[in-house]
Protein backbone atom coordinates (compact mmCIF):
# COMPACT_ATOMS: atom_id res chain seq x y z
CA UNK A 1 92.60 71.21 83.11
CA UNK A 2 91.49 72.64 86.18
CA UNK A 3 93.18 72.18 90.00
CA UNK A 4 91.68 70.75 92.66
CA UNK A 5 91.36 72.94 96.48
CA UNK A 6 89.80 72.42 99.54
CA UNK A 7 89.59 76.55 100.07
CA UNK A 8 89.93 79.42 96.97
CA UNK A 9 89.71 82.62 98.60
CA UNK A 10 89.33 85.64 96.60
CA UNK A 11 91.32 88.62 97.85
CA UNK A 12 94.10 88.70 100.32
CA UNK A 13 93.27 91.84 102.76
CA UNK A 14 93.34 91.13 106.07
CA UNK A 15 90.03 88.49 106.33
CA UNK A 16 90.86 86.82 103.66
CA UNK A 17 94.60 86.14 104.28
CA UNK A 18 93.24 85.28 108.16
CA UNK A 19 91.05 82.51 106.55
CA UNK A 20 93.57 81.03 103.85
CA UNK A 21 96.70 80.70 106.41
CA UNK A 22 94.31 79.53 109.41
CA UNK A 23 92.74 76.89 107.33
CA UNK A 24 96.23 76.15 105.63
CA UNK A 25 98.03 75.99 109.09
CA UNK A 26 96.02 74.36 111.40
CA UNK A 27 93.77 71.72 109.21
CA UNK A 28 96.30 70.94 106.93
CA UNK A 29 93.75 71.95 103.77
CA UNK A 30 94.56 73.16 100.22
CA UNK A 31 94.30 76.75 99.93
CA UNK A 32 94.42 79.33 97.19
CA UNK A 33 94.35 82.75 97.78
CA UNK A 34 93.77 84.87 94.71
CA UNK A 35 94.44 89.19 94.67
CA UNK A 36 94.98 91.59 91.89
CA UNK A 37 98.62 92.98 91.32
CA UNK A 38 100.14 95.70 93.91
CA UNK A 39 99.07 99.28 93.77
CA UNK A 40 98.35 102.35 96.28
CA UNK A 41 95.52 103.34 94.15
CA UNK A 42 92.73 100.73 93.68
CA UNK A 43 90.83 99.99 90.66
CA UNK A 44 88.96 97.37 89.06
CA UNK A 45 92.62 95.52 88.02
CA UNK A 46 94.46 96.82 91.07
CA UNK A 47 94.62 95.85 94.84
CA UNK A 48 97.31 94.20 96.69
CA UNK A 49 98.20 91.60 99.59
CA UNK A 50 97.45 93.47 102.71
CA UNK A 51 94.33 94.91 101.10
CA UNK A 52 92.75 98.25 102.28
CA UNK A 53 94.33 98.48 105.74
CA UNK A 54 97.99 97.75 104.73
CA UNK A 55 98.02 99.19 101.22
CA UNK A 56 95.64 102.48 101.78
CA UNK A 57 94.13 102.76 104.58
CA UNK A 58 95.02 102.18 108.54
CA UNK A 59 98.67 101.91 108.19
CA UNK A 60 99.32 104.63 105.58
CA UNK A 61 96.94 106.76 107.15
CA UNK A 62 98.42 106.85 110.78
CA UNK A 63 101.75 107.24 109.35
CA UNK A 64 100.29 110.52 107.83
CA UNK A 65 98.91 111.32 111.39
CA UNK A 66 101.72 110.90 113.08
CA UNK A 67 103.44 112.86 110.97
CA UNK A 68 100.95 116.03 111.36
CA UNK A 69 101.08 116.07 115.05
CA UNK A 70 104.94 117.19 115.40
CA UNK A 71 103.79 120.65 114.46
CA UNK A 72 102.06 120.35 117.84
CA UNK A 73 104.73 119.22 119.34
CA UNK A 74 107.22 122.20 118.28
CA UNK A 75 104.91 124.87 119.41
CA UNK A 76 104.96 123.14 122.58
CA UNK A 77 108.46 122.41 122.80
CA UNK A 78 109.02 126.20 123.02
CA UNK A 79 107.36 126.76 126.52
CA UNK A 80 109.88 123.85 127.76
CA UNK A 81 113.11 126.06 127.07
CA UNK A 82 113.71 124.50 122.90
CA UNK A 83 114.11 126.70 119.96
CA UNK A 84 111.52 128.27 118.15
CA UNK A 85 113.06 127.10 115.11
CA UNK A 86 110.37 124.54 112.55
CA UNK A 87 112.28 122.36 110.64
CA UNK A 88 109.83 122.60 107.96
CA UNK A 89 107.82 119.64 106.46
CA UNK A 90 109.43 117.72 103.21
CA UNK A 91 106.57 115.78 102.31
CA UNK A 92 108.59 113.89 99.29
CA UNK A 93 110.18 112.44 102.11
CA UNK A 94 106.77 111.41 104.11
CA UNK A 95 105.21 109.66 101.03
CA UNK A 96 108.34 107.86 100.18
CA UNK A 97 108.75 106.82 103.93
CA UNK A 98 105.03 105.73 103.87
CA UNK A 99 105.43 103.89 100.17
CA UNK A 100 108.20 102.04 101.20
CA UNK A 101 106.68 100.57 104.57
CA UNK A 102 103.32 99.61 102.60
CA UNK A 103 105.52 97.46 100.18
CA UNK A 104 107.38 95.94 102.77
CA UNK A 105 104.27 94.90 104.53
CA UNK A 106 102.75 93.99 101.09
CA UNK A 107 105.84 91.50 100.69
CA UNK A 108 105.28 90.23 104.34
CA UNK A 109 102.16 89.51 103.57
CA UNK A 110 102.74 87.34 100.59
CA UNK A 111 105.43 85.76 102.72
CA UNK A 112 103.15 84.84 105.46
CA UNK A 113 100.31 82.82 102.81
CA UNK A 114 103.19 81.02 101.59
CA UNK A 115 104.69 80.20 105.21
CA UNK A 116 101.57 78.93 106.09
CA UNK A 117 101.20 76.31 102.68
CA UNK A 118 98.55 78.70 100.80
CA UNK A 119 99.13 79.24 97.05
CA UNK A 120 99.00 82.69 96.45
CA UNK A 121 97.64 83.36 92.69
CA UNK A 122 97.96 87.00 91.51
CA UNK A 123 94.94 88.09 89.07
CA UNK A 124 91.24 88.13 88.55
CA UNK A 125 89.41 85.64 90.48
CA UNK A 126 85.75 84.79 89.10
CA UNK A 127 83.02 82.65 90.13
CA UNK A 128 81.89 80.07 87.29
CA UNK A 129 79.90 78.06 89.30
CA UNK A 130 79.70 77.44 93.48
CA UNK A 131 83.00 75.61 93.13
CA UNK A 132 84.85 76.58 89.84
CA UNK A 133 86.85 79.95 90.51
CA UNK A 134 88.08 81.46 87.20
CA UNK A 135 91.22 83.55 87.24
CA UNK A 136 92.79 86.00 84.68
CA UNK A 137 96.38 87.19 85.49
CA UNK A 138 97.83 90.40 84.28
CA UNK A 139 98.61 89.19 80.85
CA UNK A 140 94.99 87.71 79.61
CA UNK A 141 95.44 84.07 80.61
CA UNK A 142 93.32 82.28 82.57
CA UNK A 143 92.81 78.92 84.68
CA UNK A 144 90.49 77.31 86.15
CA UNK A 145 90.49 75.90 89.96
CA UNK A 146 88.09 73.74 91.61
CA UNK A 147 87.28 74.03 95.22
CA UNK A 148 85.30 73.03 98.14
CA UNK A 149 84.54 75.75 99.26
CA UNK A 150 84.82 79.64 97.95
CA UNK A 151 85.07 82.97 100.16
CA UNK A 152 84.62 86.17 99.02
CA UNK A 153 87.00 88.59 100.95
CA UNK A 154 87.26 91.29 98.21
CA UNK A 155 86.40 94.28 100.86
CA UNK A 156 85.20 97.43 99.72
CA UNK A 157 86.43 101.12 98.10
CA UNK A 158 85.99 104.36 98.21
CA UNK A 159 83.19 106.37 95.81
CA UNK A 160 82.87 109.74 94.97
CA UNK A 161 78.77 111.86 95.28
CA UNK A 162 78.02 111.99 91.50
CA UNK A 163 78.12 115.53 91.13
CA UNK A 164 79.34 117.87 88.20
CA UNK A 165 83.28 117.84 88.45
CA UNK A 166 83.44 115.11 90.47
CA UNK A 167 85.96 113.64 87.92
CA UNK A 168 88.60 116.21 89.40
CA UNK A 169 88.21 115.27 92.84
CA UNK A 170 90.20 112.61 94.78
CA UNK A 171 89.73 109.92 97.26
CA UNK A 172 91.29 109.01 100.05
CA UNK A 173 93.54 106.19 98.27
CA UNK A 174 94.59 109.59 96.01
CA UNK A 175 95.69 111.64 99.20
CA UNK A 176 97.69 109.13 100.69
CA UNK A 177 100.08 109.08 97.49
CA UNK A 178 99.90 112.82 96.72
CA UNK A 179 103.49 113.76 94.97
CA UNK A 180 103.14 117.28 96.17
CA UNK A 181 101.72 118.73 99.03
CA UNK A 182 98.98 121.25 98.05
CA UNK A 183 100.01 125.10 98.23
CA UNK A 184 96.59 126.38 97.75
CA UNK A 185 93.43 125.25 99.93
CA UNK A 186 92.10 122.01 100.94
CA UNK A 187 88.36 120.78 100.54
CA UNK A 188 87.47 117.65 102.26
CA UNK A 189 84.00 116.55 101.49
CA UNK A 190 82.11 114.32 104.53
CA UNK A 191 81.71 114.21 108.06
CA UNK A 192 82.78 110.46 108.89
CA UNK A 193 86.06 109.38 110.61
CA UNK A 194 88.10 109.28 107.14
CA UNK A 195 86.79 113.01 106.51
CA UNK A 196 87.73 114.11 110.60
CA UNK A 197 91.20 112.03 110.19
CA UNK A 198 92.04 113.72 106.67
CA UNK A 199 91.08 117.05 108.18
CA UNK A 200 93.65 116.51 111.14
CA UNK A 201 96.63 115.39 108.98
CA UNK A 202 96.37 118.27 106.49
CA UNK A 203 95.46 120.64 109.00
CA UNK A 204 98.92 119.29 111.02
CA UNK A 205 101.29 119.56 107.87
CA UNK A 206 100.11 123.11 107.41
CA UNK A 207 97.13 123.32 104.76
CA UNK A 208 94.63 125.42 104.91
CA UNK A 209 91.48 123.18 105.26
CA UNK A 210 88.18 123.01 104.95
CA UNK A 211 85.67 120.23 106.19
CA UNK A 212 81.88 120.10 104.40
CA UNK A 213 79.34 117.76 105.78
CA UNK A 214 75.47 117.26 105.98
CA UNK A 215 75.01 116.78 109.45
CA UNK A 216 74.84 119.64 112.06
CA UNK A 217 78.06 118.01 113.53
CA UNK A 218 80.22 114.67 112.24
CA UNK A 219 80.91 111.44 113.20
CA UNK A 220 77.10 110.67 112.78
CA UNK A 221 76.48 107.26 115.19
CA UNK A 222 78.94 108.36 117.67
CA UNK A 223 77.59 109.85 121.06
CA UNK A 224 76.57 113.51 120.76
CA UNK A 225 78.78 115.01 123.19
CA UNK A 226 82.26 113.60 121.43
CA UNK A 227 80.51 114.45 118.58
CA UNK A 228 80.38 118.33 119.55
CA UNK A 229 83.74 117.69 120.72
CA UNK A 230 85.34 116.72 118.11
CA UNK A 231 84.14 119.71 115.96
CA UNK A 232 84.92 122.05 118.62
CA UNK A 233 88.77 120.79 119.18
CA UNK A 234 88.67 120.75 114.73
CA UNK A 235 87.30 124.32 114.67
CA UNK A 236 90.21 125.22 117.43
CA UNK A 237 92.81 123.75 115.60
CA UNK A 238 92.21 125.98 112.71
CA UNK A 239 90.04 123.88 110.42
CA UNK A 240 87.18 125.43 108.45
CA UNK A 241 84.00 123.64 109.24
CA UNK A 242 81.07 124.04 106.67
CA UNK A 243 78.24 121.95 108.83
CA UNK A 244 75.00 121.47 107.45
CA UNK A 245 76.26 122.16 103.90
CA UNK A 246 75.91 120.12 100.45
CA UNK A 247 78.52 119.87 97.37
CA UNK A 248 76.81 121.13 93.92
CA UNK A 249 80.09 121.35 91.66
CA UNK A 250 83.74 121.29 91.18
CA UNK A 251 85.04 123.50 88.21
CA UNK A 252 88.92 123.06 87.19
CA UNK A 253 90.14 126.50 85.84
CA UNK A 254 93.94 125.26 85.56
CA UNK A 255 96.44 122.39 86.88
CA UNK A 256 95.95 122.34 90.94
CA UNK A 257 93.06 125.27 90.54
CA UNK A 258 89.53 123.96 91.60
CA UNK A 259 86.63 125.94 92.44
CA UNK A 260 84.53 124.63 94.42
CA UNK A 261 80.69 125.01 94.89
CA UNK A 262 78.66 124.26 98.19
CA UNK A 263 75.39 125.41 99.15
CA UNK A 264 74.10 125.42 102.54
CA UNK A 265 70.68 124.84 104.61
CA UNK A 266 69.28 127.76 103.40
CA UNK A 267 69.84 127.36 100.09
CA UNK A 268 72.90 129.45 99.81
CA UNK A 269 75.70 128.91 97.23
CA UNK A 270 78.95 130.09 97.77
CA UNK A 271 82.48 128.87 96.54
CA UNK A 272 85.99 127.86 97.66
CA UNK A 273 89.34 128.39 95.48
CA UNK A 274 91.70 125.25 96.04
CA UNK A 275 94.11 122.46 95.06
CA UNK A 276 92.48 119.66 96.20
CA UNK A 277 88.52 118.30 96.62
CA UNK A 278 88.96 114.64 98.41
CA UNK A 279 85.78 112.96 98.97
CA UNK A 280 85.54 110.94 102.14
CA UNK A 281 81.84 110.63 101.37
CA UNK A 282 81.21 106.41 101.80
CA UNK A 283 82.62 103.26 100.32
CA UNK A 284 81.37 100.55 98.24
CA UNK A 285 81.52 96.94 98.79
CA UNK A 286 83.76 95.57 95.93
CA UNK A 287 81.43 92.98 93.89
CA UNK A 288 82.52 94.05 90.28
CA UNK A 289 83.28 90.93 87.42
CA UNK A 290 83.18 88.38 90.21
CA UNK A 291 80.73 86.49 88.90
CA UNK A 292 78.05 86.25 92.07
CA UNK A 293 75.03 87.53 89.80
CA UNK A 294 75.25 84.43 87.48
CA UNK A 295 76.11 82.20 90.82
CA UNK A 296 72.55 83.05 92.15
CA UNK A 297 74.68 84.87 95.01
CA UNK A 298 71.97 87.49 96.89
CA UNK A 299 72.98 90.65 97.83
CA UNK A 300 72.03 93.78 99.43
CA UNK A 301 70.30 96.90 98.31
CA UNK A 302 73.82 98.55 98.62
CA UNK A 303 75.85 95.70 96.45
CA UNK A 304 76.89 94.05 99.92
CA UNK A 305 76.91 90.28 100.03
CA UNK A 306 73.99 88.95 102.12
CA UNK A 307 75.23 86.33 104.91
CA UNK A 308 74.08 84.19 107.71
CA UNK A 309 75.45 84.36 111.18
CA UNK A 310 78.21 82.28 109.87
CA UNK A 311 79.30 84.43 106.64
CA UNK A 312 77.47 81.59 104.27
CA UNK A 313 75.50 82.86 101.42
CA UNK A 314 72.18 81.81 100.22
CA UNK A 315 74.41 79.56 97.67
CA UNK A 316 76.05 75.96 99.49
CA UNK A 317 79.89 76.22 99.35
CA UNK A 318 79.89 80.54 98.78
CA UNK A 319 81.07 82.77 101.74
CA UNK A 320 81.93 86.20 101.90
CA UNK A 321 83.75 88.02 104.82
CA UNK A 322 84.81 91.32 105.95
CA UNK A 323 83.34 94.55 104.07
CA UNK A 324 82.33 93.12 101.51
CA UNK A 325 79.25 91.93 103.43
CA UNK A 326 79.04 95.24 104.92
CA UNK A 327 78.80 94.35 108.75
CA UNK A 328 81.32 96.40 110.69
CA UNK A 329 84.02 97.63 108.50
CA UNK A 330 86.74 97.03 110.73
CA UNK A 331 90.03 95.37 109.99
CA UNK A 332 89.94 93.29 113.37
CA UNK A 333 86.69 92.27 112.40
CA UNK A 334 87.11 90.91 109.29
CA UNK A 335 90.29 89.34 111.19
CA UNK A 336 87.58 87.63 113.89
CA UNK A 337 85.46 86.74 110.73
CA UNK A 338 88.35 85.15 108.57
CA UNK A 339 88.37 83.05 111.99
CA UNK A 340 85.39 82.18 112.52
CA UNK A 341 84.56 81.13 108.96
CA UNK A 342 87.85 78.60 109.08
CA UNK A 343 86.66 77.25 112.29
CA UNK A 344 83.35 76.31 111.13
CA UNK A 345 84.13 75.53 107.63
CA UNK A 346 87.09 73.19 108.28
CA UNK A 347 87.67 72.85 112.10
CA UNK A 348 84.37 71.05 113.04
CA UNK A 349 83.72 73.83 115.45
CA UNK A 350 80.90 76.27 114.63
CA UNK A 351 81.76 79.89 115.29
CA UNK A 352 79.71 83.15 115.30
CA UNK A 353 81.74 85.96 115.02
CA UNK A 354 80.77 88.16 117.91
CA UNK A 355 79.74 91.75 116.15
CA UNK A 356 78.56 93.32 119.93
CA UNK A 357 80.42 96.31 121.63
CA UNK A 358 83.05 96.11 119.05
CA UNK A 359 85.83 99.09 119.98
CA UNK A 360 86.72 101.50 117.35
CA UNK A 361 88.39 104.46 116.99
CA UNK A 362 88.81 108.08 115.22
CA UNK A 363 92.29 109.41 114.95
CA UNK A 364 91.28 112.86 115.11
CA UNK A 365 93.43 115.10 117.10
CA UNK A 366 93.73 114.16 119.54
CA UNK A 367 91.61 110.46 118.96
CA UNK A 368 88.31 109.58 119.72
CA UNK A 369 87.90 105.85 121.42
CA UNK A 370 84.64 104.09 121.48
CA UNK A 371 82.86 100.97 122.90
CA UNK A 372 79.50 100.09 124.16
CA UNK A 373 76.35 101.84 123.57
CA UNK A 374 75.95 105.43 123.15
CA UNK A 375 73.79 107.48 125.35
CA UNK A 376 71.60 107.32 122.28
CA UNK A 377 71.96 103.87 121.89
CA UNK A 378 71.17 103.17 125.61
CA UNK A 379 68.10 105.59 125.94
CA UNK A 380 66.76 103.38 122.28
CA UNK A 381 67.44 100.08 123.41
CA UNK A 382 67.44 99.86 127.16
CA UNK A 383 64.17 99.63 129.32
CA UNK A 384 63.81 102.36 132.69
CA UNK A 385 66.12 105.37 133.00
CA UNK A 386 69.78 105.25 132.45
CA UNK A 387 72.39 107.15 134.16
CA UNK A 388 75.34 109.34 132.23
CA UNK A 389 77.88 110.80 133.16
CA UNK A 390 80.42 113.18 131.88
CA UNK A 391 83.86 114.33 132.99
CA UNK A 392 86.28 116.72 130.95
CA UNK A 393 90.10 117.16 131.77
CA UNK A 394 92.49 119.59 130.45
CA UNK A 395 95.78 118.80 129.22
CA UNK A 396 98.73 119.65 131.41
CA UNK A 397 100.34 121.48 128.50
């Protein structure tokens, strides 16, 4: 026998849970909000209220910058009359720190769907038709709901190149729960703002680290100049930059002993003993055993879910929010989008989610803010000549 809903959402990161406790709340609607069990590393049967940005991404990782600037700030200390004295880094203490605040905001956030009236389910939810949702919890049983309307809020993951030994590298949902801080060498592989940020917080905690990307300098899409910036203040701070370089293999010769292979625009191969390969290197929009294929659901040539203005599909009474859909991969987007979709859904109030001059941000050291069109962007899109101008400041220490 199957329930009846006016709203099944499927995952509970931080569009979906926007969607299910606005539409909850303020129309007074049934909602079920399905996610797999709790876990920092996600799989195919793990995930986790809070989703990426809670559970293993933004809030883990600016804990873990945070942390790496304080070896900054006891170098500096020094010229102001302090001791000299480091107090050394237990990262034991970090990760459990970090763990500890991800659960609790894992717990808040199953606290705040059932504040706000939603039922939150814990398993596998599946799409039988464009109103039956399917879901299988941890122990192999399943029920069947029946709903109005569906959203897909399952956001996205991380993926490694497919290379030879990429099985021994990690991701970024891997470094954030290391158990030991690596003694030898670090190789981060990509030149995005998960590669820059990784290279910053090992860099900080004292790693020797290296940073390999394609491009002549990272951060491709950002404007040139922070773009030369940021390698330049990387390159000061002690990281190893490989630009212009390509990964061909990772060899394990022992526990925590990689060798790694890179060749670069010439053609030239040379190698790199150390601990760790992480590959920053893209994510994937997470569409796996959901169902959508059978549905009719269309979707992109990258396995992103193809919407309308409005997040609806090409099937009446299927949405699909956040990065799944692979617009701007942005935790307050996916938080305007979870709004927006509620509003027109159930609120009798039609609402396109406003994707212009949305703000982001690097945390590099020190961070890189963003809004507006690049002087690339500009020059592209704008008719007659544009002005730019530049200004640089020193710190005062």
């Amino acid at each position: 026998m199957s329930e009846e809903y006016d709203l099944v959402t499927i995952g509970a990161g931080s569009g979906g849970v926007r969607a299910s406790r606005w539409t909850a709340a303020n129309y007074g609607k049934k909602v079920a909000c399905i996610e797999l069990p709790f876990g920092f590393v996600s799989s195919d049967s793990v995930g986790g209220a809070g989703g990426t940005c809670v559970i293993r991404g933004c809030v883990p990782k600016k804990l873990l910058v945070y942390g790496s600037a304080f070896q900054d700030d006891f170098q500096d200390a020094v010229g102001f009359g302090w001791g000299s004295q480091n107090p050394g880094l237990d990262w034991k203490k970090l990760i459990e720190k970090k763990s500890a605040e991800v659960q609790r905001l894992n717990a808040t956030y199953g606290k705040i769907l059932a504040g706000a009236g939603v039922e939150h389910i814990e398993g596998r939810g599946k799409l039988i038709d464009a109103h039956t949702v399917e879901v299988t919890t941890a122990d192999g049983s399943k029920k069947t709901l029946k709903s109005k309307e569906v959203l897909i809020a399952t956001g996205g993951s991380a993926v490694k190149l497919d290379i030879p030994g990429a099985e021994h590298g990690i991701t970024s949902d891997h470094a954030l729960a290391l158990e030991e801080f690596p003694e030898k060498e670090i190789v981060i592989l990509g030149g995005g703002y998960i590669a820059v940020e990784f290279a910053g917080i090992f860099n900080g905690m004292g790693a020797k680290t290296h940073l390999v990307y394609r491009q002549p300098t990272p951060l491709r899409g950002f404007d040139h100049e922070c773009r030369d910036q940021v390698a330049e203040n990387l390159a000061k701070r002690g990281v190893n930059i490989h630009p212009r370089c390509n990964p061909v293999k990772i060899e394990k010769r022992g526990e925590g002993d990689l060798l790694f292979t890179l060749k670069d625009h010439e053609g030239k191969e040379s190698t790199i003993n150390c601990a760790l390969v992480m590959f920053a290197t893209g994510r994937k929009p997470n569409i796996a055993n959901l169902g959508l294929e059978d549905v009719g659901v269309k979707m992109k040539s990258n396995g992103a879910i193809e919407v309308d203005e409005h997040s609806r599909t090409n099937v009446p009474g299927v949405w699909a929010i956040g990065d799944v859909t692979d617009r701007i991969n942005l935790t307050p987007v996916a938080l305007m989008e979870g709004m927006a979709f509620s509003k027109t859904a159930f609120g009798d109030e039609p609402t396109v989610p406003d994707h212009k001059d949305v703000a982001s941000a690097v945390f590099s050291q020190p961070p890189l803010g963003t809004v507006g069109l690049s002087e690339e962007d500009a020059i592209a899109t704008l008719s007659g000549p544009i002005d730019v101008y530049v200004a640089k400041f020193k710190p005062m220490k």
